[in-house]
Protein backbone atom coordinates (compact mmCIF):
# COMPACT_ATOMS: atom_id res chain seq x y z
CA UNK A 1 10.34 -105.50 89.85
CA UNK A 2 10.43 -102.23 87.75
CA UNK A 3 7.63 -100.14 87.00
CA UNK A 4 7.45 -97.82 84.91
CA UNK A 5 7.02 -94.21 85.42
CA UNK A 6 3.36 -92.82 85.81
CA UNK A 7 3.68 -89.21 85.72
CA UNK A 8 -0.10 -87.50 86.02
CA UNK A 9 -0.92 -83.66 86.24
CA UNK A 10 -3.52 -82.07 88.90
CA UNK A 11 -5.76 -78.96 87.92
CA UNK A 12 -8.54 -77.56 89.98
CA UNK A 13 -11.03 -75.25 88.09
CA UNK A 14 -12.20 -72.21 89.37
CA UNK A 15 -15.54 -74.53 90.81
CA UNK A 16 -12.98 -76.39 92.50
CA UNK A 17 -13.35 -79.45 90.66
CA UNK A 18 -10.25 -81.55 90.53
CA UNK A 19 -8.76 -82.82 87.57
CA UNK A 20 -6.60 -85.44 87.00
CA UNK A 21 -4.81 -85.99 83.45
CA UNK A 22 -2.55 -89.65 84.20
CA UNK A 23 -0.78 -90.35 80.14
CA UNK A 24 -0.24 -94.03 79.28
CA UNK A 25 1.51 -93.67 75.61
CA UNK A 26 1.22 -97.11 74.94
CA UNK A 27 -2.30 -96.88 75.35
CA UNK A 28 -4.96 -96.35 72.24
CA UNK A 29 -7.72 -96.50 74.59
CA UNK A 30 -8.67 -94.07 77.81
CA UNK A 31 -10.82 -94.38 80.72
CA UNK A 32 -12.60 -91.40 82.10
CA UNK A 33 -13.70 -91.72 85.81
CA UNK A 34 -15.63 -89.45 87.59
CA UNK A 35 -15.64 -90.08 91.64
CA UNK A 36 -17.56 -88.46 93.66
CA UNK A 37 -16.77 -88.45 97.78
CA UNK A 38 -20.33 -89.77 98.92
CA UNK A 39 -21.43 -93.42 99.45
CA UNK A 40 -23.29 -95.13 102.16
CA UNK A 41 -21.68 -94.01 105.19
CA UNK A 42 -23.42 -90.62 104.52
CA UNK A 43 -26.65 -91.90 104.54
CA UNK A 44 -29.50 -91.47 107.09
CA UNK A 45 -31.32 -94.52 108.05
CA UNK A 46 -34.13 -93.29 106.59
CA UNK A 47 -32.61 -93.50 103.20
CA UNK A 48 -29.88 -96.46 103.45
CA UNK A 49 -29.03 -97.87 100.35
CA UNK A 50 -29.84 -94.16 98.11
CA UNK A 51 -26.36 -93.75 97.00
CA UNK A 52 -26.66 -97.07 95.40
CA UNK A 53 -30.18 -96.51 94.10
CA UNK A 54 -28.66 -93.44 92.24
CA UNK A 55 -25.97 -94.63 90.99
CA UNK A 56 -28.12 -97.00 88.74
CA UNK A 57 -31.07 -94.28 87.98
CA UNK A 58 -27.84 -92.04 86.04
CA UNK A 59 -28.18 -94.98 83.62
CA UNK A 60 -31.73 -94.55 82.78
CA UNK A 61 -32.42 -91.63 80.77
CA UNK A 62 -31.66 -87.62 81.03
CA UNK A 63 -33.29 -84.71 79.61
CA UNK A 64 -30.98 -84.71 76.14
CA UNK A 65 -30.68 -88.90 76.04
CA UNK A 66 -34.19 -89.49 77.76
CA UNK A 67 -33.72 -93.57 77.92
CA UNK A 68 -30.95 -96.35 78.98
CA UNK A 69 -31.05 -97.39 75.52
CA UNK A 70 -30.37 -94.03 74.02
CA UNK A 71 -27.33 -93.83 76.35
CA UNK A 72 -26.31 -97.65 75.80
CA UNK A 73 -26.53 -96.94 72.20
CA UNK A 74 -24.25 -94.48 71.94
CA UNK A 75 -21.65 -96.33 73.90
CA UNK A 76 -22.28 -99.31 72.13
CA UNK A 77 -21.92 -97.34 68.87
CA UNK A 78 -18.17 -96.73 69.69
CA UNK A 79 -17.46 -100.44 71.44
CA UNK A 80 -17.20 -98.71 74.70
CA UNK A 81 -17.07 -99.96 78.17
CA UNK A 82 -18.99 -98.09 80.81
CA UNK A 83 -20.56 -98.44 83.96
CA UNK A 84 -20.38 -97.48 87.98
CA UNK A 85 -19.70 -98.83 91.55
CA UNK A 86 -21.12 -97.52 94.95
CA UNK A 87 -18.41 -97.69 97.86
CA UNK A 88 -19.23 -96.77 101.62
CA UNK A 89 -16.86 -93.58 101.01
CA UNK A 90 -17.31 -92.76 97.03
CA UNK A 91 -19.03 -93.19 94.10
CA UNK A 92 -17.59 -93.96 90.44
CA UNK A 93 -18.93 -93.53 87.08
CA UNK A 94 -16.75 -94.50 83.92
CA UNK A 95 -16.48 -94.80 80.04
CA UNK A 96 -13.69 -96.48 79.08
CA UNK A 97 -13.21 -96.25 75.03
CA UNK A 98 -10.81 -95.44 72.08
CA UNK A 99 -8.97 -92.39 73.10
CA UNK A 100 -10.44 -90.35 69.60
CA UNK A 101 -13.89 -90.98 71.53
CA UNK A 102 -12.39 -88.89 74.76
CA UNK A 103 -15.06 -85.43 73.80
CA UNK A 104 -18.21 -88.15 73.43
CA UNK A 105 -17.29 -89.63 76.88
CA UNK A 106 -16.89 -86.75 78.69
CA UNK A 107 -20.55 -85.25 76.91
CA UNK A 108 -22.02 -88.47 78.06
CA UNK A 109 -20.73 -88.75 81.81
CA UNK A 110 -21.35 -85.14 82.42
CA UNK A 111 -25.07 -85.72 81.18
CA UNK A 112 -25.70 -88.33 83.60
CA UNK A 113 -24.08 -86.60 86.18
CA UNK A 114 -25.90 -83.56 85.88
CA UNK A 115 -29.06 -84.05 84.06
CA UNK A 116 -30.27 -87.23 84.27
CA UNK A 117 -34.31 -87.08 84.81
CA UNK A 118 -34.97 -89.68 87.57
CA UNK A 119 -38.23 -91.03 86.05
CA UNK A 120 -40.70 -92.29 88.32
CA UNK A 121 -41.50 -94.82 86.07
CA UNK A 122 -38.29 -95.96 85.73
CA UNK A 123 -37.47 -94.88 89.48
CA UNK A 124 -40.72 -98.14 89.92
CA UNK A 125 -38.62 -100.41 87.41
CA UNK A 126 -35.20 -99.91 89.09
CA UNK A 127 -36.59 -100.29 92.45
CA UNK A 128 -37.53 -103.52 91.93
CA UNK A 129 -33.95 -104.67 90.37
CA UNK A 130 -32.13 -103.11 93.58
CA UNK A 131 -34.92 -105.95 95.41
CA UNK A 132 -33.37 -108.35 93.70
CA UNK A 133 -29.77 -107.55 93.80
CA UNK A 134 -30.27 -107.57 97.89
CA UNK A 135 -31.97 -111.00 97.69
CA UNK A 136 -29.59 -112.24 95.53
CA UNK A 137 -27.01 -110.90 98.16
CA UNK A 138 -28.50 -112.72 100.93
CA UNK A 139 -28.83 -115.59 99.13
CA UNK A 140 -24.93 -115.45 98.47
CA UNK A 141 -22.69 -116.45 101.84
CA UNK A 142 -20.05 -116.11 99.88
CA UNK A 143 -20.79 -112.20 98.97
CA UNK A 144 -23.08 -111.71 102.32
CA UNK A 145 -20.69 -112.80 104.96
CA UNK A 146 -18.01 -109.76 104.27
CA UNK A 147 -21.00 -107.26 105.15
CA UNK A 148 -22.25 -109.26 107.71
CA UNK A 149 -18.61 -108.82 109.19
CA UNK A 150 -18.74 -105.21 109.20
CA UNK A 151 -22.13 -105.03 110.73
CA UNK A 152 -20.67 -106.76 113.59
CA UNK A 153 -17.82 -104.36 113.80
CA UNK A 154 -19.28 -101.03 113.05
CA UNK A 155 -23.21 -101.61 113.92
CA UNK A 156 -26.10 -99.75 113.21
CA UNK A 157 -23.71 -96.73 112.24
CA UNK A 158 -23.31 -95.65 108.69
CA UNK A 159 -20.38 -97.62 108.13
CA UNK A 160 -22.28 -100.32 109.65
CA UNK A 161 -25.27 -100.77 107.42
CA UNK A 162 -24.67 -102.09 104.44
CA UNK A 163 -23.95 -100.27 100.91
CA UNK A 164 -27.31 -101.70 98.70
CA UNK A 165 -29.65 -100.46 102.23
CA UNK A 166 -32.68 -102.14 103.61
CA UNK A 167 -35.40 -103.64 101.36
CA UNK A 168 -38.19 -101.25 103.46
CA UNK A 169 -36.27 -98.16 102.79
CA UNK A 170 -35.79 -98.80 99.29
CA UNK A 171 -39.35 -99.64 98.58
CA UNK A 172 -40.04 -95.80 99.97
CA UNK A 173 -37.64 -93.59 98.20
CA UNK A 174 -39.32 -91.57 96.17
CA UNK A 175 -37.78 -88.99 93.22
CA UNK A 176 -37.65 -86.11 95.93
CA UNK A 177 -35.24 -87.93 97.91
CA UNK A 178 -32.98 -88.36 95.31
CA UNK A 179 -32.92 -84.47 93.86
CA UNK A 180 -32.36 -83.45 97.76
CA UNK A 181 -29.76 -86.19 98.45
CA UNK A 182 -27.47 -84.83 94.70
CA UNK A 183 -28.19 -80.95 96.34
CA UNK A 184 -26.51 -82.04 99.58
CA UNK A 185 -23.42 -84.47 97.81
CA UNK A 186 -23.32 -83.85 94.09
CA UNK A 187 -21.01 -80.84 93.90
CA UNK A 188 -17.70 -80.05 92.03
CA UNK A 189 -15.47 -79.41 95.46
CA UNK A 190 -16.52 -83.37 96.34
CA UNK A 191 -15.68 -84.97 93.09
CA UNK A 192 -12.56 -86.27 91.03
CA UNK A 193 -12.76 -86.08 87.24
CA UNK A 194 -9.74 -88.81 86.10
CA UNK A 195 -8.54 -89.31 82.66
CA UNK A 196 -5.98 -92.43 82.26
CA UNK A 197 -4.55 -93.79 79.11
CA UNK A 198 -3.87 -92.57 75.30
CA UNK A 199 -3.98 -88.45 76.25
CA UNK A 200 -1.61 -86.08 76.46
CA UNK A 201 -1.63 -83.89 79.67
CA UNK A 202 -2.23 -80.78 77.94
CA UNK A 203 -5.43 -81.58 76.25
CA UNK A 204 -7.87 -82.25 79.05
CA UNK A 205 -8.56 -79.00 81.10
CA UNK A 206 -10.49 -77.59 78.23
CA UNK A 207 -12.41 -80.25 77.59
CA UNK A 208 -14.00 -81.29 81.19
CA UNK A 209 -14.19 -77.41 82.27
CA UNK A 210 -16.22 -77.04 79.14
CA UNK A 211 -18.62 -80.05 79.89
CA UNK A 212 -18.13 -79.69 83.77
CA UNK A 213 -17.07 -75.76 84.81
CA UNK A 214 -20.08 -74.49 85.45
CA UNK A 215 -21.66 -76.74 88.10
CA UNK A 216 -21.80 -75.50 91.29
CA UNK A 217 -18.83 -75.88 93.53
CA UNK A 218 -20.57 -75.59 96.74
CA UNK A 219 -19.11 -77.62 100.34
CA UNK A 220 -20.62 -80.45 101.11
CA UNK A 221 -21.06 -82.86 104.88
CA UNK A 222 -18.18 -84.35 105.73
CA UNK A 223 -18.26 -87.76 107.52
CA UNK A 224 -19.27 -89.12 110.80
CA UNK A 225 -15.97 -90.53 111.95
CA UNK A 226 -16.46 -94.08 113.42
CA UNK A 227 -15.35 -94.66 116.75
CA UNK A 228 -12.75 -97.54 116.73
CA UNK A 229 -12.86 -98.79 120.41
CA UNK A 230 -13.26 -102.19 121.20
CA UNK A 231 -13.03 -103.89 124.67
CA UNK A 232 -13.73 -107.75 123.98
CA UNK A 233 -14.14 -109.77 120.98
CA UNK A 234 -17.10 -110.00 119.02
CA UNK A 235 -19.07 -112.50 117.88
CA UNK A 236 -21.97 -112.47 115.24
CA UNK A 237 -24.23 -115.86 114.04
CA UNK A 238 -26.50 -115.54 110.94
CA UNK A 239 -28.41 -119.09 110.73
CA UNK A 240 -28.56 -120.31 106.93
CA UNK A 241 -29.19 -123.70 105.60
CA UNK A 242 -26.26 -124.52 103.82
CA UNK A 243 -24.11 -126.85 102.88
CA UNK A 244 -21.11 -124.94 103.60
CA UNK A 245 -19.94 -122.30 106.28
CA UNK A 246 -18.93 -118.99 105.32
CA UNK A 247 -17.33 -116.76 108.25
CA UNK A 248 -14.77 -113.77 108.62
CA UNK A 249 -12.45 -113.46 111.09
CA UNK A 250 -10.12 -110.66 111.67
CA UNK A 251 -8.97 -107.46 113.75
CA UNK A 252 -9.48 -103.70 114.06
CA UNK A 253 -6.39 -102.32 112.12
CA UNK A 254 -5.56 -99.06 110.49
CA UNK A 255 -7.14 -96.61 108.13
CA UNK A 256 -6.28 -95.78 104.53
CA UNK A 257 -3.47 -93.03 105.68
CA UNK A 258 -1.76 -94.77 108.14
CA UNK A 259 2.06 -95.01 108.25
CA UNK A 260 1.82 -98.42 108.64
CA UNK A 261 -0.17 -99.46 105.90
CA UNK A 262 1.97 -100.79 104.08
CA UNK A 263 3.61 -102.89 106.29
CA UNK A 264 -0.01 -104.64 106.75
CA UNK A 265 -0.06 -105.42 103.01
CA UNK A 266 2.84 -107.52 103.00
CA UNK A 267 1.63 -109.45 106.59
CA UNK A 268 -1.76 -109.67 105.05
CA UNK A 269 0.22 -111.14 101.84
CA UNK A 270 2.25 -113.83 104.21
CA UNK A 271 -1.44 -114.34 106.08
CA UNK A 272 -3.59 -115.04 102.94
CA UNK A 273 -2.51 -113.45 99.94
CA UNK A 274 -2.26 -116.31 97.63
CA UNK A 275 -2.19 -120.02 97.18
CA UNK A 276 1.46 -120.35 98.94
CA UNK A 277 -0.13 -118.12 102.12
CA UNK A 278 0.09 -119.81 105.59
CA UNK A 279 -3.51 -119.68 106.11
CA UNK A 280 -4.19 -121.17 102.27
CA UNK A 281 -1.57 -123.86 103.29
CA UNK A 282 -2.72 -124.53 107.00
CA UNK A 283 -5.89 -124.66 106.13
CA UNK A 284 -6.69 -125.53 103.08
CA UNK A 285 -3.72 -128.12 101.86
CA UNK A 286 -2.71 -129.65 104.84
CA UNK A 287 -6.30 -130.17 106.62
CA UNK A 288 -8.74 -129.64 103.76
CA UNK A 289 -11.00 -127.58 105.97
CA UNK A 290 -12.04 -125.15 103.55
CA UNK A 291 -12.47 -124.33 99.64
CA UNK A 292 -11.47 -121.18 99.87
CA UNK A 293 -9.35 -118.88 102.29
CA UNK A 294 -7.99 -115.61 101.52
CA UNK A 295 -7.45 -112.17 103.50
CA UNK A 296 -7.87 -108.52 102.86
CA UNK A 297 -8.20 -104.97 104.07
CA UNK A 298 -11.05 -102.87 104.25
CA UNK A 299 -9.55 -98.99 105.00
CA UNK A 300 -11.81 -96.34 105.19
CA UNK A 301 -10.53 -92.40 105.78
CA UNK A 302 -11.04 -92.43 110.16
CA UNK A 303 -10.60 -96.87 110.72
CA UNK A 304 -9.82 -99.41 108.92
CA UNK A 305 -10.07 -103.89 109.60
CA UNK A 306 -8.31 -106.37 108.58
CA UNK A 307 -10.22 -110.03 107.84
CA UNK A 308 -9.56 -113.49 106.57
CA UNK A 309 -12.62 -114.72 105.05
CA UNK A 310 -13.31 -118.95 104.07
CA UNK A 311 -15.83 -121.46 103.13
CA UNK A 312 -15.57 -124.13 105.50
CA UNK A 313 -16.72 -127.55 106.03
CA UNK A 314 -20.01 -127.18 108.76
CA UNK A 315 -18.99 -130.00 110.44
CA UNK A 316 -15.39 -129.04 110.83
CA UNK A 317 -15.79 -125.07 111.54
CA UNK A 318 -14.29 -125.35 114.76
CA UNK A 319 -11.01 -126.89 113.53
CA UNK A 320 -10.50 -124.19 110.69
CA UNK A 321 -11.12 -121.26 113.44
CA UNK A 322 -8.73 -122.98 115.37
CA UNK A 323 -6.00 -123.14 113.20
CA UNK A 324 -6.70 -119.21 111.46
CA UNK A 325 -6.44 -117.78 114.74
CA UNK A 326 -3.48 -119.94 115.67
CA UNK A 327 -1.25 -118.88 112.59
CA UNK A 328 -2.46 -115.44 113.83
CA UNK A 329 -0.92 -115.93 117.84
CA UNK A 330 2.05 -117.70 115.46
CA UNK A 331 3.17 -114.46 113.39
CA UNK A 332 2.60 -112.00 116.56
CA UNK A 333 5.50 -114.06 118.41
CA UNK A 334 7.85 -115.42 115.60
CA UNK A 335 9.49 -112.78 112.87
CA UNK A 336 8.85 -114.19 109.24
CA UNK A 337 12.25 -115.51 107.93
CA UNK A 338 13.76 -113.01 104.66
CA UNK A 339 12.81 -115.79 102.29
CA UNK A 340 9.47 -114.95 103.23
CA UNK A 341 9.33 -111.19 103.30
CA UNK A 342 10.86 -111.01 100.01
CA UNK A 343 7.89 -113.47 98.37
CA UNK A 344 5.18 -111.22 100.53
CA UNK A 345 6.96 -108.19 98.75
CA UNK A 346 6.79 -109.32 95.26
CA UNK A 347 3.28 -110.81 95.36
CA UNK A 348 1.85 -107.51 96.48
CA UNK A 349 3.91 -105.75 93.71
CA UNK A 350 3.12 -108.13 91.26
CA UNK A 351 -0.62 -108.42 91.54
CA UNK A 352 -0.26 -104.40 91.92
CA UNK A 353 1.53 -104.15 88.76
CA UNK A 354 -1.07 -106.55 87.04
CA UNK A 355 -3.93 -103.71 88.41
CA UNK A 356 -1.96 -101.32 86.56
CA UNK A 357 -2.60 -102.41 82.98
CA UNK A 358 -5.85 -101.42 83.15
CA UNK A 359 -6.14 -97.55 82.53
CA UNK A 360 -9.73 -97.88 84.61
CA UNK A 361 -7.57 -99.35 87.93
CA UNK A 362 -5.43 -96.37 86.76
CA UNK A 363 -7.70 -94.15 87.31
CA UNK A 364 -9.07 -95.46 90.37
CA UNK A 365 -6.01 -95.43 92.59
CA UNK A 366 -5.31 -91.75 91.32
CA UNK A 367 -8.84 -90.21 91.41
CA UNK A 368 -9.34 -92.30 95.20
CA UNK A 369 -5.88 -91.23 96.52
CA UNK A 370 -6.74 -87.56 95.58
CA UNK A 371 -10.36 -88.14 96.87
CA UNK A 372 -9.89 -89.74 99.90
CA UNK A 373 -6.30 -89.74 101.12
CA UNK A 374 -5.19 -86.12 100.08
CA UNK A 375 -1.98 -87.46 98.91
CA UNK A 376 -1.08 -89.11 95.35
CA UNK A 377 1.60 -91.36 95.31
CA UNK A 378 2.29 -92.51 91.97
CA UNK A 379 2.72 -96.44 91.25
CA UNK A 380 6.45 -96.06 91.57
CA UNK A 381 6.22 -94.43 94.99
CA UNK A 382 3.65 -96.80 96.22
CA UNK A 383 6.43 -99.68 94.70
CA UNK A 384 9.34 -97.94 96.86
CA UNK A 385 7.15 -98.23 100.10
CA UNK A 386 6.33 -101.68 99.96
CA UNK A 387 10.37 -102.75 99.07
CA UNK A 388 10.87 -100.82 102.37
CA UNK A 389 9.13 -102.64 104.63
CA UNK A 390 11.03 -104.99 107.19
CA UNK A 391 10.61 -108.28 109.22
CA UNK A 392 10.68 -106.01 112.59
CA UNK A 393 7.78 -103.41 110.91
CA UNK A 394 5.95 -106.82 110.06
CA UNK A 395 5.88 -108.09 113.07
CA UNK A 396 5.39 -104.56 114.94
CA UNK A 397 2.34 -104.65 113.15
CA UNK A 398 1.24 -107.95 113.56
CA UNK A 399 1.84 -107.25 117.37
CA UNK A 400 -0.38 -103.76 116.95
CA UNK A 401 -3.22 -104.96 115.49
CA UNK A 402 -4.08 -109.11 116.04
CA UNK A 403 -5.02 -108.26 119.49
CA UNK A 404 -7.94 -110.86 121.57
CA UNK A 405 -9.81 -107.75 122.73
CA UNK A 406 -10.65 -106.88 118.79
CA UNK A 407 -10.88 -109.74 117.90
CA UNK A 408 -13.94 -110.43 115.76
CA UNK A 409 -15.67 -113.28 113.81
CA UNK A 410 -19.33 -113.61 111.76
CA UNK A 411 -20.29 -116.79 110.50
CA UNK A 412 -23.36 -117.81 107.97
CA UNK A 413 -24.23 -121.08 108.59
CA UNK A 414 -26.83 -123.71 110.13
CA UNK A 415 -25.98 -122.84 113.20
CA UNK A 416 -28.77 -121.62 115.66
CA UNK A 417 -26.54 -120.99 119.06
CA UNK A 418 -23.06 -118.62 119.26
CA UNK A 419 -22.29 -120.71 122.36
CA UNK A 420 -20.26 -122.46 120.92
CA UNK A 421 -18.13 -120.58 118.73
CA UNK A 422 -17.17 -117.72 121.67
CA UNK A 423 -14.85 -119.69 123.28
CA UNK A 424 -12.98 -120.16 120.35
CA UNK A 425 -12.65 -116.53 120.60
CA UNK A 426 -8.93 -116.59 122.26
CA UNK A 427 -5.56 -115.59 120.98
CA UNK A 428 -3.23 -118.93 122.36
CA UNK A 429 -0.46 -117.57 124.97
């Protein structure tokens, strides 16, 4: 599979913002990204779920645009595409429009970034939509179990509790909180400013350091790295009427810098990456235990877990636990044959490469990589890594990391007891 060159060109004004200029000449259109390296896992207790809660108050009116319909409106006007995302590690906030609209997109991101007025009216109106998002969450198994999962791995930690925070919290956060939380995080040296798709390299210093060079560049809190250890498996229940189970069931593994990395893709691929996977096919064709089954990994910048999630049959969870953690005893012992490596290899490329026609993926892989991982390798590099990998490096890491004593598992269901899933909690000799 060939890919064509990305080139991209790095700035840092004298703030210490970074910038990012990534051309795509085929492109007419261009997505402008601004990341900045707070989410969650910053977060006090006391104010879980604010970096969230912010995120959507930029959208509601600042001092020059003083509504969300005079901002909507203007993106509207120019049949743009705009909106944000709250990580545990970063936030994002993008335009994505025709490329003559690149000046109006970076006025209207750098107003919300830096002026937007935090209403308490609207500050009442938005905290009862983030109410509803969580309920809607917990009404979801489907969307619930995968932070469920990492509350059983990482606990009441910041990276434990979960990115939208705790209905009592968010029914107390007042404006205060939020101009004190942007003081701490908000700050040139801890944000990316990415521009991917119809530019030319030369064109976009001027314009962000005249929208963006004077905020303040101050250092901001780094993280509180997570300690990985883990002595026996672990083992969470969440009792739900439902008419299907929903569980996750996976391993400590590595974080997003790790040599190994991509090795894990491609196992993760032969795992559950697609309908021809041996967990979609073992579980899912040849035993109908599930609707779904598919595996991922979460990597954050100190640990990282890998986890196959499904919707089960109730009656039959036992058998589909059985036979995931099985196929993962299977792969530690037995080296995948060539045939399979090479189909691993090419699905991860290929769904990569699909990413990659969308200038606002674009940006994200450059503007994270440069936010979180210190390194930017382009999409060719990233390519040439992943054609590396062997059968011995897959199954070196399918020996490191599907180990019994982090072994973990979280299940929604209408179950009321654990008793009787822990003993399933065994890797077979």
């Amino acid at each position: 599979m060939i890919v064509s060159r990305m080139d991209y060109q790095k700035q840092v004004l004298p703030n210490d913002l970074k910038i990012l200029s990534v051309p795509m000449p085929q492109f007419q259109s261009v997505t402008v990204m601004i990341l900045v390296g707070v989410g969650s896992r910053y977060e006090e207790k006391n104010i879980n779920g604010i970096s969230h809660f912010l995120e959507h108050m930029a959208f509601k009116g600042t001092t020059l645009r003083p509504s969300a319909l005079a901002i909507s409106s203007i993106i509207d006007g120019i049949g743009g595409e705009f909106n944000a995302f709250t990580t545990k590690d970063h936030t994002g906030y993008y335009i994505k429009a025709a490329s003559k609209h690149l000046p109006l997109i970076m006025d209207v991101l750098s107003d919300m970034l830096l002026h937007s007025k935090f209403d308490p009216v609207e500050i009442e109106k938005e905290r009862g939509v983030i109410i509803e998002e969580i309920n809607m969450y917990e009404d979801t198994p489907m969307r619930r179990i995968a932070d469920l999962y990492e509350n059983l791995l990482y606990g009441d930690t910041k990276l434990g509790r979960d990115i939208s925070g705790r209905k009592e919290v968010i029914r107390k956060v007042k404006r205060e909180d939020f101009i004190s939380y942007i003081d701490r995080f908000y700050r040139a040296g801890n944000t990316i400013v990415t521009v991917a798709g119809g530019i030319k390299n030369g064109e976009i210093k001027k314009l962000v350091e005249e929208y963006l060079g004077s905020w303040n560049g101050r250092k901001v809190e780094k993280i509180e790295k997570e300690d990985d250890g883990q002595k026996e498996p672990g083992l969470l229940v969440k009792y739900k009427d439902t008419q299907q189970a929903h569980l996750c069931v996976g391993f400590r593994s590595y974080n997003l810098t790790h040599p190994k990395r991509f090795a894990l893709s491609v196992l993760t691929s032969i795992l559950g990456g697609g309908m021809s996977s041996r967990l979609f096919i073992e579980v899912r064709e040849r035993r109908g235990l599930a609707y779904y089954v598919r595996s991922w990994n979460e990597q954050y910048e100190d640990v990282g877990n890998f986890v196959t999630q499904a919707g089960v049959d109730v009656a039959r969870i036992e058998d589909a636990i059985a036979v995931m953690i099985d196929q993962f005893a299977k792969i530690r012992e037995e080296k995948v044959t060539n045939e399979e490596l090479v189909k691993a290899k090419e699905y991860v490329k290929g769904r990569f490469t699909l990413e990659l026609e969308d200038s606002k993926n674009v940006a994200h892989l450059f503007a994270s990589e440069e936010l979180l991982e210190k390194e930017i390798l382009t999409p060719e590099e990233i390519m040439k890594r992943i054609d590396a990998v062997t059968t011995n490096q897959v199954q070196e890491v399918a020996q490191d990391i599907l180990r019994e004593k982090t072994l973990n598992l979280a299940i929604i269901g209408p179950y009321k007891s654990e008793e009787r899933f822990s003993k399933l909690l065994k890797l077979p000799k």
